[in-house]
Protein backbone atom coordinates (compact mmCIF):
# COMPACT_ATOMS: atom_id res chain seq x y z
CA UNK A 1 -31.28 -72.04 -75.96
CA UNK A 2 -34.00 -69.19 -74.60
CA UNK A 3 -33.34 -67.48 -71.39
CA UNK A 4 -36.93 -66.42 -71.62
CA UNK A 5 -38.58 -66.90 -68.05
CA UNK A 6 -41.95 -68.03 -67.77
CA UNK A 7 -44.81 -66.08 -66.23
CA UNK A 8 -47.88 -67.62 -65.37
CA UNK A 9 -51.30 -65.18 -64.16
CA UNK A 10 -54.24 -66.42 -62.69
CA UNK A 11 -56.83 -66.27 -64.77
CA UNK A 12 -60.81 -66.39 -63.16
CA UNK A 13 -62.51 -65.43 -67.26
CA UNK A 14 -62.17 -64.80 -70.55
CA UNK A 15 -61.39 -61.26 -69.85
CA UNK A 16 -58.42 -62.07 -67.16
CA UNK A 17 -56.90 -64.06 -69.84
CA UNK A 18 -56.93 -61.31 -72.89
CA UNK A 19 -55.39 -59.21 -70.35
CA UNK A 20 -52.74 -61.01 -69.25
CA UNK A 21 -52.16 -62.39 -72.95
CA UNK A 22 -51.42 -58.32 -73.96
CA UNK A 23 -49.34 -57.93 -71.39
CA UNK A 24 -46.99 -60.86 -72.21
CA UNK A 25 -47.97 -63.37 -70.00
CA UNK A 26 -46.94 -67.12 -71.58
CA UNK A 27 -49.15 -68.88 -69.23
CA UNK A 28 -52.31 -69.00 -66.94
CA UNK A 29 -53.32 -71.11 -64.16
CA UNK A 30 -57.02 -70.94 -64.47
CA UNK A 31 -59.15 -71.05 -60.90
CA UNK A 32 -62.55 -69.61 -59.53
CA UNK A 33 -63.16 -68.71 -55.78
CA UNK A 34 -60.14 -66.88 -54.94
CA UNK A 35 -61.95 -66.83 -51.24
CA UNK A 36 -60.74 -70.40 -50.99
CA UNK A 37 -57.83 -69.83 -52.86
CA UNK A 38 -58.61 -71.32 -55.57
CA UNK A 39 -60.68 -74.19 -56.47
CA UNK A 40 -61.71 -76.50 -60.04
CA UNK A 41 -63.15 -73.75 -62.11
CA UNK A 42 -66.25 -75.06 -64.47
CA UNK A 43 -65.68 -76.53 -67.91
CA UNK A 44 -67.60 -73.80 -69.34
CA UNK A 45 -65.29 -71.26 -67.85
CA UNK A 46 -62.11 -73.52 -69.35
CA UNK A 47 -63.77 -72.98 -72.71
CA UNK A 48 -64.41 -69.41 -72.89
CA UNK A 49 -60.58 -68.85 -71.81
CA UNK A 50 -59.69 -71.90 -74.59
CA UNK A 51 -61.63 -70.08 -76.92
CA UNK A 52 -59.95 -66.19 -76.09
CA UNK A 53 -56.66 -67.13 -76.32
CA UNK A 54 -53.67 -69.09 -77.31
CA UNK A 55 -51.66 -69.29 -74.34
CA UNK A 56 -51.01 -72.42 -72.64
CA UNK A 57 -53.92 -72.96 -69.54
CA UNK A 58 -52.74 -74.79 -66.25
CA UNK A 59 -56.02 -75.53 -64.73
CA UNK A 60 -56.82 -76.37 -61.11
CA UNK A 61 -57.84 -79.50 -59.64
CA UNK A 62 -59.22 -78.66 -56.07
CA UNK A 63 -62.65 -78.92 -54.73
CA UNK A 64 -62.51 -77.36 -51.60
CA UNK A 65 -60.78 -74.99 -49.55
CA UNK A 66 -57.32 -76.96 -47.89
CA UNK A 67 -55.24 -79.15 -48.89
CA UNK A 68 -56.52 -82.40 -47.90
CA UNK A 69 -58.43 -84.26 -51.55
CA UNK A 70 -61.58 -84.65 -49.75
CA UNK A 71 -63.62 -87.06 -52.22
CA UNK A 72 -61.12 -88.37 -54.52
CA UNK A 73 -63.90 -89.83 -57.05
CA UNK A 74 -65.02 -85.98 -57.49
CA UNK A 75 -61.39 -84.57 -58.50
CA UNK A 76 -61.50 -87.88 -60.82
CA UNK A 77 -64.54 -86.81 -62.25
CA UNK A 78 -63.42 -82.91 -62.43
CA UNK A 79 -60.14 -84.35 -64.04
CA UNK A 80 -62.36 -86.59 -66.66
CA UNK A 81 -65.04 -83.99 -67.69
CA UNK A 82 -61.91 -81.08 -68.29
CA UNK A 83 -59.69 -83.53 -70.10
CA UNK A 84 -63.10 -84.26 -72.63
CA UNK A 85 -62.98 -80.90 -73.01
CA UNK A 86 -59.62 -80.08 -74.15
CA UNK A 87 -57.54 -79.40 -71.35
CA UNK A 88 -54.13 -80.64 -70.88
CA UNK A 89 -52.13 -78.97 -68.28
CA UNK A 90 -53.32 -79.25 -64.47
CA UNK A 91 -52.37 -78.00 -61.13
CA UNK A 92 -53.09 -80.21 -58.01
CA UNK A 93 -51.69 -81.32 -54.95
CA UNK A 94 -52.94 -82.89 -51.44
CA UNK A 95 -51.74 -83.54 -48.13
CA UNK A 96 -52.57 -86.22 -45.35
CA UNK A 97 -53.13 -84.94 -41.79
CA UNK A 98 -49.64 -85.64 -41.05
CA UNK A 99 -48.19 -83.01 -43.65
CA UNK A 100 -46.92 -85.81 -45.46
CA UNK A 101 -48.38 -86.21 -49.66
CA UNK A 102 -51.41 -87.94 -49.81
CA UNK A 103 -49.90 -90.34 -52.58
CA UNK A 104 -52.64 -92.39 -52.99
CA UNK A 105 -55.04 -89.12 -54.07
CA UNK A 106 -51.90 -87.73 -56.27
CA UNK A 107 -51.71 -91.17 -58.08
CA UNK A 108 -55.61 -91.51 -58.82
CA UNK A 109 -56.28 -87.91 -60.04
CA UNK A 110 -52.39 -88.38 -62.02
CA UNK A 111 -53.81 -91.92 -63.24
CA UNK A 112 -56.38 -90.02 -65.29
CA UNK A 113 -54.47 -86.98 -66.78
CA UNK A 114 -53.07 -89.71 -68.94
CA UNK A 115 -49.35 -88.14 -69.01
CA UNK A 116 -50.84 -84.63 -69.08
CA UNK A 117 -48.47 -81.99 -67.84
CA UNK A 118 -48.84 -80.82 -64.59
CA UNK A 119 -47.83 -78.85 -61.37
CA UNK A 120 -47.77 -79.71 -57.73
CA UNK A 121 -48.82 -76.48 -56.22
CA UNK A 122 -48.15 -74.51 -52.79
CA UNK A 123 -49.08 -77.73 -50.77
CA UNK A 124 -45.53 -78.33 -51.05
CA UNK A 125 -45.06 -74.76 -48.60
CA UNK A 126 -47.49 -76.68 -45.93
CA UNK A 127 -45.54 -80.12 -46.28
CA UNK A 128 -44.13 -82.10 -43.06
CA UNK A 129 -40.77 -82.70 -44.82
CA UNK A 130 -40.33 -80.98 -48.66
CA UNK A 131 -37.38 -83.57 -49.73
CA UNK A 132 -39.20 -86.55 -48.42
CA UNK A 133 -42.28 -85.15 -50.51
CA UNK A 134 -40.10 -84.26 -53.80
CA UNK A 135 -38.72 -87.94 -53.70
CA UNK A 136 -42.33 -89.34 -53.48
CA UNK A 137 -43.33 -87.68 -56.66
CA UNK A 138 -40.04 -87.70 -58.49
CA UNK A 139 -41.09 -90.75 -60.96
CA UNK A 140 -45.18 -89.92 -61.02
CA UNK A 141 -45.74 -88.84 -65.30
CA UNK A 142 -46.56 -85.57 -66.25
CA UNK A 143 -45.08 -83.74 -62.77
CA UNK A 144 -43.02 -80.57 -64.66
CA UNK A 145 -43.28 -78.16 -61.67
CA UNK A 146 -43.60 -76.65 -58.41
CA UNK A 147 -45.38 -73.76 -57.64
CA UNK A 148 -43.81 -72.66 -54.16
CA UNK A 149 -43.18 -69.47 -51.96
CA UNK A 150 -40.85 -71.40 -49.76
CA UNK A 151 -42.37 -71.03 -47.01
CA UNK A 152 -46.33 -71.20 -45.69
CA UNK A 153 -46.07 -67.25 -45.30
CA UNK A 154 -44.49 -66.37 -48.20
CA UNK A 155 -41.37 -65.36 -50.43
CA UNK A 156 -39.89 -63.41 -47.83
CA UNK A 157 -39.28 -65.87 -45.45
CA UNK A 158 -39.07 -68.69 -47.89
CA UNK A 159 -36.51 -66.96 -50.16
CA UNK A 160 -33.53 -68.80 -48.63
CA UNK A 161 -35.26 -72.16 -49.13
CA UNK A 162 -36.29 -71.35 -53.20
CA UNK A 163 -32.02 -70.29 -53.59
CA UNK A 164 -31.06 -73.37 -51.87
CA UNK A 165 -33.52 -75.58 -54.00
CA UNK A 166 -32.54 -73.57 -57.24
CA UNK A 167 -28.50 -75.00 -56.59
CA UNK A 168 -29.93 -78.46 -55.87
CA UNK A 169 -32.12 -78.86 -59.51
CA UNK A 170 -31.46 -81.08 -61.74
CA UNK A 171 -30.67 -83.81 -58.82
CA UNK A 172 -32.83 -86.33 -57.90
CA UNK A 173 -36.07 -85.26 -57.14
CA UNK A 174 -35.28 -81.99 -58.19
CA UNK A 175 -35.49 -82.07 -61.57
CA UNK A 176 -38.64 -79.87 -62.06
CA UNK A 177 -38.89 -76.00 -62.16
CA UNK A 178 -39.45 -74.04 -59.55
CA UNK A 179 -42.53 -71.78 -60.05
CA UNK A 180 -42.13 -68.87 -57.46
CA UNK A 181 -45.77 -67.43 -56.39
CA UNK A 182 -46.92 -66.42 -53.11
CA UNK A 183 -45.82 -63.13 -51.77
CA UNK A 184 -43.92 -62.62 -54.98
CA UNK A 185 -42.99 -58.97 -55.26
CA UNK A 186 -40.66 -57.30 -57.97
CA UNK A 187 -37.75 -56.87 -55.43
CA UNK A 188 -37.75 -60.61 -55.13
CA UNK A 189 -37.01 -60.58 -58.88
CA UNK A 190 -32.91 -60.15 -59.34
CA UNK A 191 -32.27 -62.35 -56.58
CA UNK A 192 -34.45 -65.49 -58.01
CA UNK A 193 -32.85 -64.75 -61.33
CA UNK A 194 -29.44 -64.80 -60.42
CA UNK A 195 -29.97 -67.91 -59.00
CA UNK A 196 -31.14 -69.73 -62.19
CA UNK A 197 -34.85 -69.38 -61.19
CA UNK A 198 -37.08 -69.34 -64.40
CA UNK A 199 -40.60 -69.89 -63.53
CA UNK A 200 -42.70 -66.99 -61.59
CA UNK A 201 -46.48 -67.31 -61.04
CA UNK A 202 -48.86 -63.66 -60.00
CA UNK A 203 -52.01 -63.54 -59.11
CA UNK A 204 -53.14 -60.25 -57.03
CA UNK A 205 -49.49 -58.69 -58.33
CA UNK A 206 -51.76 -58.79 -61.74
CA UNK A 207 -54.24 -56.84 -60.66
CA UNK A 208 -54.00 -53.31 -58.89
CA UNK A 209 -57.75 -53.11 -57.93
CA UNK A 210 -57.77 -56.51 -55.99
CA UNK A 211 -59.10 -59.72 -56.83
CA UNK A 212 -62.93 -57.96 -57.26
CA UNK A 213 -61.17 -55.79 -60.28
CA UNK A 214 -59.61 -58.15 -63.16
CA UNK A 215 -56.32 -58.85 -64.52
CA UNK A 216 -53.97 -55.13 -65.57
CA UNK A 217 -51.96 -56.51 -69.07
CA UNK A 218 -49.63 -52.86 -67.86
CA UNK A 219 -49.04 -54.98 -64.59
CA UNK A 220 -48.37 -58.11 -66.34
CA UNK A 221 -46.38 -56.28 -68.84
CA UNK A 222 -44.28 -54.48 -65.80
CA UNK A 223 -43.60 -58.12 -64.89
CA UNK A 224 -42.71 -59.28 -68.30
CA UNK A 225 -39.99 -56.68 -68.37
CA UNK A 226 -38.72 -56.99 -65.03
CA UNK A 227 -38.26 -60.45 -65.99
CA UNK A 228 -36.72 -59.63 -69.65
CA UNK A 229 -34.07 -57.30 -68.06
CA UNK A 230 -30.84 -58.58 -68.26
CA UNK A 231 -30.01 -61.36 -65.08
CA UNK A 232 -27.38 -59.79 -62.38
């Protein structure tokens, strides 16, 4: 069975995703507006990445800045118009104003993936309770992953809370990967990886001129290696 850990880039265009494709990337989670951190980029945008490489594409479901769903019809419709145009991975996830998962949002945008694959991103890091929001979506279809830091702030505080979750997978409502992102440095690497961690997600790590400059494939590839190196 591969060792091989999975890296996933954020990809804005076509050009983001050659890069990070070079540079040995296996994944991208495709966005626009980085300002908002990330929001539903267009279909057009979808099929100009599609169409430059091979790689699998996680795409975003999120119209507006937050993590509250806002008009559920619209991420519906997002969901509906990307799925007729070939995608089939997505990234979502929304919370009420108690912290708590807005189930009912997660179940209608779920509904029409259709048993797509998908991850429940860094809402999880501004949850009320984590474990009462892993055993709410433990049975929904498609739910593979979780992209976390941890913690709202980032790896370095929530590194003691990925290690602990890492021992507790493959239990109940911890069957999914964990997807580290947020604050993710190369330090953090060994650590993760000696803990059985196997998913790692970059976004500004990918690119040394900032988010105005595009994706480096010789800082993806720096990641690929770190992450090919032998595990402590």
């Amino acid at each position: 069975m591969s060792t091989r850990a999975v890296l996933e880039v954020i990809a804005l265009d076509p050009e983001d995703a050659v890069a990070a494709q070079a540079g040995g990337a296996d994944r991208l989670e495709l966005v626009t507006d980085m300002a908002a951190d990330g929001l539903t980029p267009p279909v057009r945008t979808f099929a100009g990445i599609r169409a430059a490489v091979d790689l699998d594409l996680r795409v975003m479901l999120r119209l507006a800045d937050g993590f509250a769903a806002g008009e559920a019809d619209g991420l519906v419709g997002a969901a509906r118009e990307l799925r007729a145009a070939g995608a089939d991975q997505f990234v979502l996830g929304f919370l009420g104003p108690d912290g708590g998962v807005d189930l009912d949002a997660v179940e209608r945008v779920v509904a029409e993936l259709d048993g797509c694959r998908w991850t429940f991103h860094r809402a999880i890091d501004r949850a009320a309770d984590r474990a009462a929001l892993r055993k709410q979506l433990a049975d929904l279809p498609g739910l593979d992953c979780y992209l976390t830091a941890g913690s709202a702030t980032g790896v370095d505080e929530g590194l003691p809370t990925l290690l602990t979750e890492a021992r507790r997978h493959g239990e109940p409502g911890y069957e999914q990967r964990l997807l580290v992102g947020g604050g993710l440095r190369l330090d953090h690497v060994p650590a993760l990886r000696a803990a059985g961690i196997d998913g790692f997600h970059i976004g500004g790590a990918a690119r040394p001129g900032g988010w105005d400059g595009p994706v480096s494939a010789a800082a993806v590839a720096q990641w690929r290696e770190a992450l090919d190196a032998p595990r402590p």
